[in-house]
Protein backbone atom coordinates (compact mmCIF):
# COMPACT_ATOMS: atom_id res chain seq x y z
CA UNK A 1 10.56 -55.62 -2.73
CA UNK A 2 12.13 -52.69 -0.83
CA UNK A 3 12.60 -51.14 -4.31
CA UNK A 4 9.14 -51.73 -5.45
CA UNK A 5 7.52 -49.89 -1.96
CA UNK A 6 9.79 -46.66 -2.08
CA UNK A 7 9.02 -46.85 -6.64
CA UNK A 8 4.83 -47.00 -5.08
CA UNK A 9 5.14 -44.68 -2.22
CA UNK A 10 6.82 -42.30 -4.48
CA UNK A 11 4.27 -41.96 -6.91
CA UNK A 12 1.33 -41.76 -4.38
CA UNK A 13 3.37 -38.97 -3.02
CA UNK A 14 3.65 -37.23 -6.58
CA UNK A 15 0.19 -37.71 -7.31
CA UNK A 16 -0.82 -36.08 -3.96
CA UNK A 17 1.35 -33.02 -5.30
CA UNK A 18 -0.11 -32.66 -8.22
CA UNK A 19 -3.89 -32.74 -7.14
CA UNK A 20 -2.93 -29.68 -4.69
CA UNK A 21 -4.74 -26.95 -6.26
CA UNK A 22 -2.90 -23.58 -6.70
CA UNK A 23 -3.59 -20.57 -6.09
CA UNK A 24 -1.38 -18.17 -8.04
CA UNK A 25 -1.49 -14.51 -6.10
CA UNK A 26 0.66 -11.88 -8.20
CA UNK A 27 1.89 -9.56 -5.03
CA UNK A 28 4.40 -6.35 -5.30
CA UNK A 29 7.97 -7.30 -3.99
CA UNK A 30 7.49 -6.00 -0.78
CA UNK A 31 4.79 -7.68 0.26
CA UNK A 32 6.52 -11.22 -0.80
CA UNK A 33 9.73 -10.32 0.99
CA UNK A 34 10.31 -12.10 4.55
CA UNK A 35 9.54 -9.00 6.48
CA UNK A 36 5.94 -7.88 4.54
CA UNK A 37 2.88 -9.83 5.04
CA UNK A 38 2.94 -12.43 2.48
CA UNK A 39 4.82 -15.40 4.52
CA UNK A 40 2.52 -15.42 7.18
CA UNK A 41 -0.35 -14.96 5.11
CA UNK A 42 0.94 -17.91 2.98
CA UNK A 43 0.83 -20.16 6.12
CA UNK A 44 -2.72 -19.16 7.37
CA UNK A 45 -4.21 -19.37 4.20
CA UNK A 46 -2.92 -22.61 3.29
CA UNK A 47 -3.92 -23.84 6.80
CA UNK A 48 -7.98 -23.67 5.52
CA UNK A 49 -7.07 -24.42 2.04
CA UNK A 50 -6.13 -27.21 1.03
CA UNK A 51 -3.98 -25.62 -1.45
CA UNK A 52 -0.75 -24.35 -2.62
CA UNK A 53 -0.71 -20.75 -2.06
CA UNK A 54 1.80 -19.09 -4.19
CA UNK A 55 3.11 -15.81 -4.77
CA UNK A 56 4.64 -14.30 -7.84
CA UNK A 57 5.75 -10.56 -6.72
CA UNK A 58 6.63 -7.78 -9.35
CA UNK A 59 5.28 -4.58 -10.64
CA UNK A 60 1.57 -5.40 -10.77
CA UNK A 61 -0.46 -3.37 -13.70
CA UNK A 62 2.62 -3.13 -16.23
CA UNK A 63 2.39 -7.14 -16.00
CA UNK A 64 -1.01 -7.57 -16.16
CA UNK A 65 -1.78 -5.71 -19.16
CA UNK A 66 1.07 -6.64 -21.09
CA UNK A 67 0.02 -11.02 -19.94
CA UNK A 68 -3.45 -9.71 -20.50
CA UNK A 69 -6.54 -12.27 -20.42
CA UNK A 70 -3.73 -15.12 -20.38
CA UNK A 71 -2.11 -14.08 -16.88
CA UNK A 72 -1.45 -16.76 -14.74
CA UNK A 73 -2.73 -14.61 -12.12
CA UNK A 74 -5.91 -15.74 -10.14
CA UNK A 75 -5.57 -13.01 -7.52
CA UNK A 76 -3.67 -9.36 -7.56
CA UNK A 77 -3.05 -8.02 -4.14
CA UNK A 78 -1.26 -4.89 -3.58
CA UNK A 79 -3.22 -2.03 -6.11
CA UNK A 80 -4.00 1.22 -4.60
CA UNK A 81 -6.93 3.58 -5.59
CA UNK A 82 -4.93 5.93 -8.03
CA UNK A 83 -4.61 2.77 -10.32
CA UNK A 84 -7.67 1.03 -10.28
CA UNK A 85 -9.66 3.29 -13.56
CA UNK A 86 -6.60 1.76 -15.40
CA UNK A 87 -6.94 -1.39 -13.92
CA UNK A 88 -10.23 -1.82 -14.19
CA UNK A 89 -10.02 -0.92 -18.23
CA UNK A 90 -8.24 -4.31 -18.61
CA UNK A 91 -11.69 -6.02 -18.19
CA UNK A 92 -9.55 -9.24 -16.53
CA UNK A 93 -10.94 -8.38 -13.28
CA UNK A 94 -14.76 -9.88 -11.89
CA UNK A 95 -16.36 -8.64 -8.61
CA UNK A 96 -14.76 -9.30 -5.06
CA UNK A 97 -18.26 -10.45 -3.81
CA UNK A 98 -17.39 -9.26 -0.74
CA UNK A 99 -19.57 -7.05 1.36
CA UNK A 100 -18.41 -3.17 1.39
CA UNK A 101 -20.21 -2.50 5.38
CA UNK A 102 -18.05 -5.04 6.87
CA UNK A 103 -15.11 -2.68 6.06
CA UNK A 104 -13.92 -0.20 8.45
CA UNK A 105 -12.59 2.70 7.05
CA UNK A 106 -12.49 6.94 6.79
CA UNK A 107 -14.76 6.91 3.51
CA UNK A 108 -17.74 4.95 2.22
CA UNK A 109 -16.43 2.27 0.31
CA UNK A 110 -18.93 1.06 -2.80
CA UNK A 111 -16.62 -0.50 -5.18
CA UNK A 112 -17.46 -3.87 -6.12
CA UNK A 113 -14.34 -5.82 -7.92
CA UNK A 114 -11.78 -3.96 -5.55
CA UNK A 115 -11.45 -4.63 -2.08
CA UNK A 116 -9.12 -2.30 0.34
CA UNK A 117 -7.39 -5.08 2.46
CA UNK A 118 -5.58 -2.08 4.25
CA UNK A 119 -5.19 1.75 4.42
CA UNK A 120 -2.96 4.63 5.85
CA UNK A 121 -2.78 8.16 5.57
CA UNK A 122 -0.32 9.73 3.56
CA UNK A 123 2.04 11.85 5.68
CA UNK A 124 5.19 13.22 6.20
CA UNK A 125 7.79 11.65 9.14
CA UNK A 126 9.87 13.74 10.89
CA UNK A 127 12.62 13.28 13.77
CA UNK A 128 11.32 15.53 16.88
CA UNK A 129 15.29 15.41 17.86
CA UNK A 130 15.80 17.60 14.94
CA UNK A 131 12.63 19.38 13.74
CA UNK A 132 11.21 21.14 16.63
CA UNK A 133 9.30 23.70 14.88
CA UNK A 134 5.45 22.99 14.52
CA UNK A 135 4.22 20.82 11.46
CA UNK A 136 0.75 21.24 11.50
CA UNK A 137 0.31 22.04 7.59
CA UNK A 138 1.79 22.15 4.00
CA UNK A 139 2.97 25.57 4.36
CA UNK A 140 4.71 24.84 7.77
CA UNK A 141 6.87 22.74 5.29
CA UNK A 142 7.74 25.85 3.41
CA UNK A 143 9.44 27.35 6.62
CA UNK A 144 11.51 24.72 7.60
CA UNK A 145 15.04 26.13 8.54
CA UNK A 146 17.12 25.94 5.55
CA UNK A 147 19.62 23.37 6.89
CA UNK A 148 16.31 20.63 7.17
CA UNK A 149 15.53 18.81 3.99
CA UNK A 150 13.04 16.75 2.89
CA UNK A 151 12.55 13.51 0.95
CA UNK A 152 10.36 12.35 -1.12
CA UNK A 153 9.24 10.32 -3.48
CA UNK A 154 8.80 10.71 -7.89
CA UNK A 155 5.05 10.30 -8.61
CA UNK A 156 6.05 9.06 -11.82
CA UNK A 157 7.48 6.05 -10.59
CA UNK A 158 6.14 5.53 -6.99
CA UNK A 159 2.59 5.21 -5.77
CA UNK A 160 3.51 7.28 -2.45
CA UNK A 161 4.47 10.13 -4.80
CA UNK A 162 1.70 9.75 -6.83
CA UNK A 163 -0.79 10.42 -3.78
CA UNK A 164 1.60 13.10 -2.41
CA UNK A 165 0.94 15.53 -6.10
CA UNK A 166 -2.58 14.01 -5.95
CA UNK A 167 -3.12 15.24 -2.03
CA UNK A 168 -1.41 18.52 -2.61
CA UNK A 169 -3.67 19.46 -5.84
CA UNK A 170 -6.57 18.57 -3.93
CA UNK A 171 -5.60 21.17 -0.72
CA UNK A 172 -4.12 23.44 -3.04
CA UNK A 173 -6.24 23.67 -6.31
CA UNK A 174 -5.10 25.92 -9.02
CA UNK A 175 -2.14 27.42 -6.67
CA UNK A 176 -0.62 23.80 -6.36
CA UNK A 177 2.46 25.25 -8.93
CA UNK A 178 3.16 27.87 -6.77
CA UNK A 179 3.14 25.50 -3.71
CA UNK A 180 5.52 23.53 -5.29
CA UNK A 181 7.90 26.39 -5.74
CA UNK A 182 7.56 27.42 -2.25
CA UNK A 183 8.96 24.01 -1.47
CA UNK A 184 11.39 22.97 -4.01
CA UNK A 185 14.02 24.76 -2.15
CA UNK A 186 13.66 22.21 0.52
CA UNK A 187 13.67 19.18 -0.84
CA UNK A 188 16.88 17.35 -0.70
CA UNK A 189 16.03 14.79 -3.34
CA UNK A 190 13.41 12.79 -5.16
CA UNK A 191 13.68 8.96 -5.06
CA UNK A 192 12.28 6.82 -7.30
CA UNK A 193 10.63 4.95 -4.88
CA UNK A 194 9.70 4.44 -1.12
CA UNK A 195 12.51 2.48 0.66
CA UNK A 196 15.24 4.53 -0.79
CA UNK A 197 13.67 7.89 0.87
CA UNK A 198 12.87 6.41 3.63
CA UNK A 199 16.68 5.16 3.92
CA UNK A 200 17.63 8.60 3.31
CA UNK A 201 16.01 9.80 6.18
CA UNK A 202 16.52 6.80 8.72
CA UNK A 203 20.30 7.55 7.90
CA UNK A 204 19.92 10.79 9.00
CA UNK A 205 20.49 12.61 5.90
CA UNK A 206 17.48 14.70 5.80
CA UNK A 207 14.88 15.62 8.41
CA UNK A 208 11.67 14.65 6.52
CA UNK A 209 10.11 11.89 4.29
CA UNK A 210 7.26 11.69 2.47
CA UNK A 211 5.69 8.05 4.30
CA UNK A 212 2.63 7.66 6.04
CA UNK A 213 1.20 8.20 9.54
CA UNK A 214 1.36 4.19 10.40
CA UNK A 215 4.89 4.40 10.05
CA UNK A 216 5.97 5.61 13.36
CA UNK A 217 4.38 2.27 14.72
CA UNK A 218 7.50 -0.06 13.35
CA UNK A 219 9.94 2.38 15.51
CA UNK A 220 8.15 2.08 18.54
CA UNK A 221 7.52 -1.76 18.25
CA UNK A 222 10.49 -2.88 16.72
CA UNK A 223 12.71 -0.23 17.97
CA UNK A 224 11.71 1.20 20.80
CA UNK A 225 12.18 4.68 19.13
CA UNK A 226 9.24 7.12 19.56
CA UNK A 227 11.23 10.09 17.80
CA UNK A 228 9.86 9.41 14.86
CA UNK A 229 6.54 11.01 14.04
CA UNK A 230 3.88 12.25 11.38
CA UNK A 231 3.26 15.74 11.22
CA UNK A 232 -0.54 16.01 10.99
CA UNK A 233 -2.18 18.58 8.80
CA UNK A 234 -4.67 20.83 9.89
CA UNK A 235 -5.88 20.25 5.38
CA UNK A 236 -6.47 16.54 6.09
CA UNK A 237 -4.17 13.67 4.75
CA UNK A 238 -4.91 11.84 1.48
CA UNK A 239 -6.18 8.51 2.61
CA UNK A 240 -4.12 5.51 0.79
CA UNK A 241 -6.08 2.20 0.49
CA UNK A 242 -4.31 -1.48 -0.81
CA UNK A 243 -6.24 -3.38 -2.90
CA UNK A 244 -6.92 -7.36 -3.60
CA UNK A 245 -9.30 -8.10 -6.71
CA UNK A 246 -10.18 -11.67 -8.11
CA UNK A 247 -9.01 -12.34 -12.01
CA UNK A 248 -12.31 -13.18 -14.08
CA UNK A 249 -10.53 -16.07 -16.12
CA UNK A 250 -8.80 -17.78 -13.23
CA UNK A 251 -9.37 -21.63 -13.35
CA UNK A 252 -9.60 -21.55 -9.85
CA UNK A 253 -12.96 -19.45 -8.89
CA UNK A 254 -14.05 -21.22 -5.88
CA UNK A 255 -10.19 -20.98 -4.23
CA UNK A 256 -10.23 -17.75 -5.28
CA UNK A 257 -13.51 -16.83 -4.04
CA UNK A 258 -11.82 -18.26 -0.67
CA UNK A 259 -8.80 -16.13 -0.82
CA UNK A 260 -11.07 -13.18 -0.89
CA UNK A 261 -13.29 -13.96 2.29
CA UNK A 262 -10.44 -14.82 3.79
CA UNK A 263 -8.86 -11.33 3.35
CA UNK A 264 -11.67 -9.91 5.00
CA UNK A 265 -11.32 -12.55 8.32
CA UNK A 266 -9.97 -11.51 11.51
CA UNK A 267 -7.27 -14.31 11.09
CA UNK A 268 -5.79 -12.31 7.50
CA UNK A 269 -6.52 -8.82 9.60
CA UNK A 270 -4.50 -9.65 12.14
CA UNK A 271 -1.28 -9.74 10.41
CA UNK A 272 -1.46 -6.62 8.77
CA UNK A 273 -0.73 -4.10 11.35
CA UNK A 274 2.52 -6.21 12.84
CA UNK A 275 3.84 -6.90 9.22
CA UNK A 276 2.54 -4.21 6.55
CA UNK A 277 2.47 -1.44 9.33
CA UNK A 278 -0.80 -0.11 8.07
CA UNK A 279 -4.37 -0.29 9.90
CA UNK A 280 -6.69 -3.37 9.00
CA UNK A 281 -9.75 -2.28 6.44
CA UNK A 282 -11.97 -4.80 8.14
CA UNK A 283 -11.52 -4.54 11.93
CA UNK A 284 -12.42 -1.28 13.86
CA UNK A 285 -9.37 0.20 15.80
CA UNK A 286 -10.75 -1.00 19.29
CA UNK A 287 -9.14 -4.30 18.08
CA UNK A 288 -5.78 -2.69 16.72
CA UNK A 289 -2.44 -2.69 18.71
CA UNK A 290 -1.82 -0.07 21.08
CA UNK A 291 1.01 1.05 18.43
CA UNK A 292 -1.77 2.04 16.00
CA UNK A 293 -4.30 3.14 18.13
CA UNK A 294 -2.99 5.45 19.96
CA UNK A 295 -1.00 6.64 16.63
CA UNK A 296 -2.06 10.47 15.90
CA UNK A 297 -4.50 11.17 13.19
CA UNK A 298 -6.06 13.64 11.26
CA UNK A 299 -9.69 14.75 11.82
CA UNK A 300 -10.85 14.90 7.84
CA UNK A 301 -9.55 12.53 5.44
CA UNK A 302 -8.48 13.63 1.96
CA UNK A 303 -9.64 11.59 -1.20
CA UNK A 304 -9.95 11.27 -4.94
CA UNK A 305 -12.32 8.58 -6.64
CA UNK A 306 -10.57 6.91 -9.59
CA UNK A 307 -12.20 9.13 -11.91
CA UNK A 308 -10.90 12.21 -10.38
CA UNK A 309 -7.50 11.19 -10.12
CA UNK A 310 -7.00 9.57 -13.45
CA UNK A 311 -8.25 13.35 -14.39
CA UNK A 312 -5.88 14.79 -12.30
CA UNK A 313 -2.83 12.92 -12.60
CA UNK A 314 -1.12 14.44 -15.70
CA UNK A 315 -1.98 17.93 -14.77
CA UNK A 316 -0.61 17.29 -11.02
CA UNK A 317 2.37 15.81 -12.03
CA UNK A 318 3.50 18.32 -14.40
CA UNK A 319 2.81 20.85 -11.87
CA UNK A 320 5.16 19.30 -9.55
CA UNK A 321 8.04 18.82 -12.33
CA UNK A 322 8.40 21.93 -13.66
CA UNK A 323 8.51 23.39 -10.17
CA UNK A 324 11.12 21.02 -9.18
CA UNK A 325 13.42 21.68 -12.13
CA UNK A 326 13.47 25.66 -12.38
């Protein structure tokens, strides 16, 4: 009889399981790994769900067109604004139905299928222990002392980099080449992506890293370290927004439709600042941490709609290699 009980309580059990709907949210590796945001936004979400929240991290747009209208995604979190004309060509993305005034952020935001879940400005870090001369532009840069390097990133292969070529062609213009000449001689190295210069300069192996302004809030919470800081431009910074957009063809439309509100919620907003260091698009900074609100900003924020910087982005990046291998 004992046998019979476990056999039924067994298959009630599996049956539960598989009536859990999924939700299948395709996420960069950072944001999946124990220290980003997805964990605890796993556990909140699934707490008003009902569901099986699960992430599938990787690089996001290379994956997505290649899977194409067969993805198994139902939600991509973790675009950013230089990506989305490309994106958005795909056609396997419907509209966030979200509304755009609830967000709080340094632009107007009008875009209808993606939704900025968080945003930073571009900037570059520096250790005041070493670099004591002022950084209040791009050509302060060009007059660091010779033994202070910078780091940064390749725009070819990281996002950062992308929107550092994309920030300086939109201070610099048509002189962007010769900017980049002016500061080849003080770059150390070029990384293919984020964590590596940002290693690089946590290490203490060069001065500067290309980052952005929120960073200096993971020192002072986590480390007690208020060395580290963002120069701020007098040019403005290059505002950097994170996207989440709905998949047309998921089979799970009303979850997803969920997962979207819910990014906009206080309870998803909440957990941004503490675990992807970066300000919350949808609460105003009177309900930030001290860390972020009293982090220094700049007074004019730098931007390029999609169509601008899909325009841009050969010609800027070109720019910035042949300067960096003469």
């Amino acid at each position: 009889m004992k046998h019979f009980t476990l056999a039924a309580g067994l298959l009630v059990a599996t049956q539960a399981l598989a009536e859990t709907p999924v939700l299948s949210v395709y996420a960069p590796d950072y944001f999946t790994s124990e220290w980003g945001p997805g964990p605890s936004i796993e556990t909140a979400f699934e707490q008003t769900c009902a569901c099986d929240l699960r992430f599938s991290a990787g690089d996001l747009l290379p994956r997505l067109m290649l899977e194409g209208p067969s993805t198994d995604a139902d939600i991509v979190i973790g675009l950013n604004t230089d990506v989305t004309k490309k994106a958005r060509s795909t056609g396997l993305f419907a509209p966030h139905g979200q509304n755009n005034t609830d967000l709080d952020l340094p632009i107007a935001w009008t875009d209808d299928v993606f939704l900025p879940f968080d945003w930073s400005y571009v900037s570059f870090i520096y250790n005041d222990t070493t670099v004591t001369t002022p950084l209040n532009s791009f050509e302060d840069l060009t007059k660091l002392p010779d033994g202070q390097k910078i780091v940064i990133q390749d725009p070819r292969s990281s996002i950062s980099g992308l929107a550092l070529v994309l920030w300086v062609k939109a201070v610099y213009g048509d002189k962007a080449a010769d900017f980049w000449a002016r500061l080849a001689p003080h770059i150390l190295t070029v990384t293919k992506g984020w964590s590596e210069a940002y290693g690089l300069f946590t290490d203490g192996e060069a001065d500067v890293v290309l980052s952005f302004n929120t960073s200096p809030a993971y020192h002072i919470v986590v480390e007690g370290d208020a060395t580290k800081k963002a120069a701020i431009f007098d040019e403005g910074h290059y505002a950097y927004f994170e996207l989440v957009a709905k998949i047309a063809g998921t089979d799970q439309p009303e979850l997803a439709d969920q997962f979207m509100a819910f990014v906009m919620s206080d309870a998803f907003q909440s957990l941004i600042p503490m675990t992807n260091w970066s300000y919350p698009a949808a609460q105003p900074a009177s309900q930030w941490p001290a860390a972020f609100a009293d982090l220094p900003a700049p007074a004019k924020a730098v931007f390029h709609d999609e169509n601008t910087a899909a325009d841009l982005r050969d010609i800027a990046i070109e720019e910035w290699r042949t300067a960096l291998s003469q």
